[in-house]
Protein backbone atom coordinates (compact mmCIF):
# COMPACT_ATOMS: atom_id res chain seq x y z
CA UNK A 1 78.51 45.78 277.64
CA UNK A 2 75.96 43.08 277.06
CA UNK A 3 73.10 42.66 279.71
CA UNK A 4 72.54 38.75 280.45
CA UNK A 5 69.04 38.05 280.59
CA UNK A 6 67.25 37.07 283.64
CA UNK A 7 66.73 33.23 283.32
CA UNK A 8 69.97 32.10 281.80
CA UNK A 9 68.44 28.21 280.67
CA UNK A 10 68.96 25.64 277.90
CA UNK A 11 66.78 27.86 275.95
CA UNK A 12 68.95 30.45 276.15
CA UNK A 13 71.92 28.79 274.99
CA UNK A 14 71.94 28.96 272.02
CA UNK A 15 71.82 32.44 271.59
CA UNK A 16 74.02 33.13 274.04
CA UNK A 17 76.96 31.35 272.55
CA UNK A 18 76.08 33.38 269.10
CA UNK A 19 76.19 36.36 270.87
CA UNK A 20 79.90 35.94 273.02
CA UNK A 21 81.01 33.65 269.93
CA UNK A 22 80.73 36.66 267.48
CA UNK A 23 82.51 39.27 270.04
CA UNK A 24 85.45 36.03 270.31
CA UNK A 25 85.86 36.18 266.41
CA UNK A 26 85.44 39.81 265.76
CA UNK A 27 88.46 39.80 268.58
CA UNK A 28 86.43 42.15 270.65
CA UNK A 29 86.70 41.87 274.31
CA UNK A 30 83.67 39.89 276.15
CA UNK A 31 81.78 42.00 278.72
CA UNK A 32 78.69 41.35 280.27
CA UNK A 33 76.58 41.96 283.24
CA UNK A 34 75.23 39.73 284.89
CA UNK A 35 72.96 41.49 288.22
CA UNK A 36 69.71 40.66 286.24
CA UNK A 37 70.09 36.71 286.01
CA UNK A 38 68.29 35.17 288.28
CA UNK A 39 68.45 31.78 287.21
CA UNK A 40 71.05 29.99 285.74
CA UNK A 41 71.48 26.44 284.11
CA UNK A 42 74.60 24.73 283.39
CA UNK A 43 74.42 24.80 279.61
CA UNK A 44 74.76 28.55 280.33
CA UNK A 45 77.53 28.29 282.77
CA UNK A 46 79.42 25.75 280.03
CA UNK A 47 79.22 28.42 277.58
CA UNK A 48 80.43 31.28 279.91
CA UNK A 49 83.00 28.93 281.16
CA UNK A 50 84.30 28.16 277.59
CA UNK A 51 84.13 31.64 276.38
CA UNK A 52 86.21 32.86 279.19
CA UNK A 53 89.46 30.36 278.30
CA UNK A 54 88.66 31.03 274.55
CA UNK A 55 89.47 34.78 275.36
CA UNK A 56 92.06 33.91 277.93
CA UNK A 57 93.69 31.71 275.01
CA UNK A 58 93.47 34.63 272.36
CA UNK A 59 94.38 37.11 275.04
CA UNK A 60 91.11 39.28 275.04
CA UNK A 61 89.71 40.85 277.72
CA UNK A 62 86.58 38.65 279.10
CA UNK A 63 84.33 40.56 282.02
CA UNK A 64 81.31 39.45 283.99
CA UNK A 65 80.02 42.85 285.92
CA UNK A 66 78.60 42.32 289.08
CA UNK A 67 77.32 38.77 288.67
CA UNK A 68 73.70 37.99 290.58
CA UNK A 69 73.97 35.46 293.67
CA UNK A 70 72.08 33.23 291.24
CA UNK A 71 74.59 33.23 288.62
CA UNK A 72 77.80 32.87 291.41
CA UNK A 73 75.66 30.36 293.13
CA UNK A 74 75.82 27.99 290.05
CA UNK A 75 78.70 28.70 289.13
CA UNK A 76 80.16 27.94 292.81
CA UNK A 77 77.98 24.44 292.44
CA UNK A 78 80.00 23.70 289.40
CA UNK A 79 83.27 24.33 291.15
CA UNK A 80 83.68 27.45 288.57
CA UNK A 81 83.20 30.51 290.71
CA UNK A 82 86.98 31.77 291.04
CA UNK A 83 87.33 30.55 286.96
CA UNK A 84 84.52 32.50 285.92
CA UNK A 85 84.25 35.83 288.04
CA UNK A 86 88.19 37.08 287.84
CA UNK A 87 88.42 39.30 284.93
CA UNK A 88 90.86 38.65 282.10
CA UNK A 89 92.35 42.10 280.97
């Protein structure tokens, strides 16, 4: 399982999508945890988003554990919430 950091912004990115994007093509199953982030920007929640149909379309298991009320909060202002936070096993 893969801690998310605490501020989860554009400067993140990057590294983020390296991180889940190598898991994806290893065909390992994504699983983070997300109670640490306290701040969240929408390149982050892009990435998260798109990881979690990338597994869904390979069939891999894609987690978020116990996501922060900062990281469900931006993900509820993007209209993602229910997408993002129902795990794919």
């Amino acid at each position: 399982m893969q801690a998310l950091p605490t501020k989860l912004d554009t400067a993140q990115a990057l590294s983020l999508a390296t991180e889940i994007k190598a898991d994806l093509e290893q065909n390992r199953w994504v699983h983070l945890n997300g109670k640490s982030v306290e701040m969240v920007g929408q390149a982050c929640l892009q990435i998260l988003l798109a990881a979690r149909l990338t597994a869904e379309k390979a069939k891999l298991p894609f987690l978020i554990e116990d996501p922060s009320e900062a990281l469900r909060y931006g993900a509820r202002l993007l209209g993602i919430e229910s997408l993002l936070f129902v795990p794919l096993t």
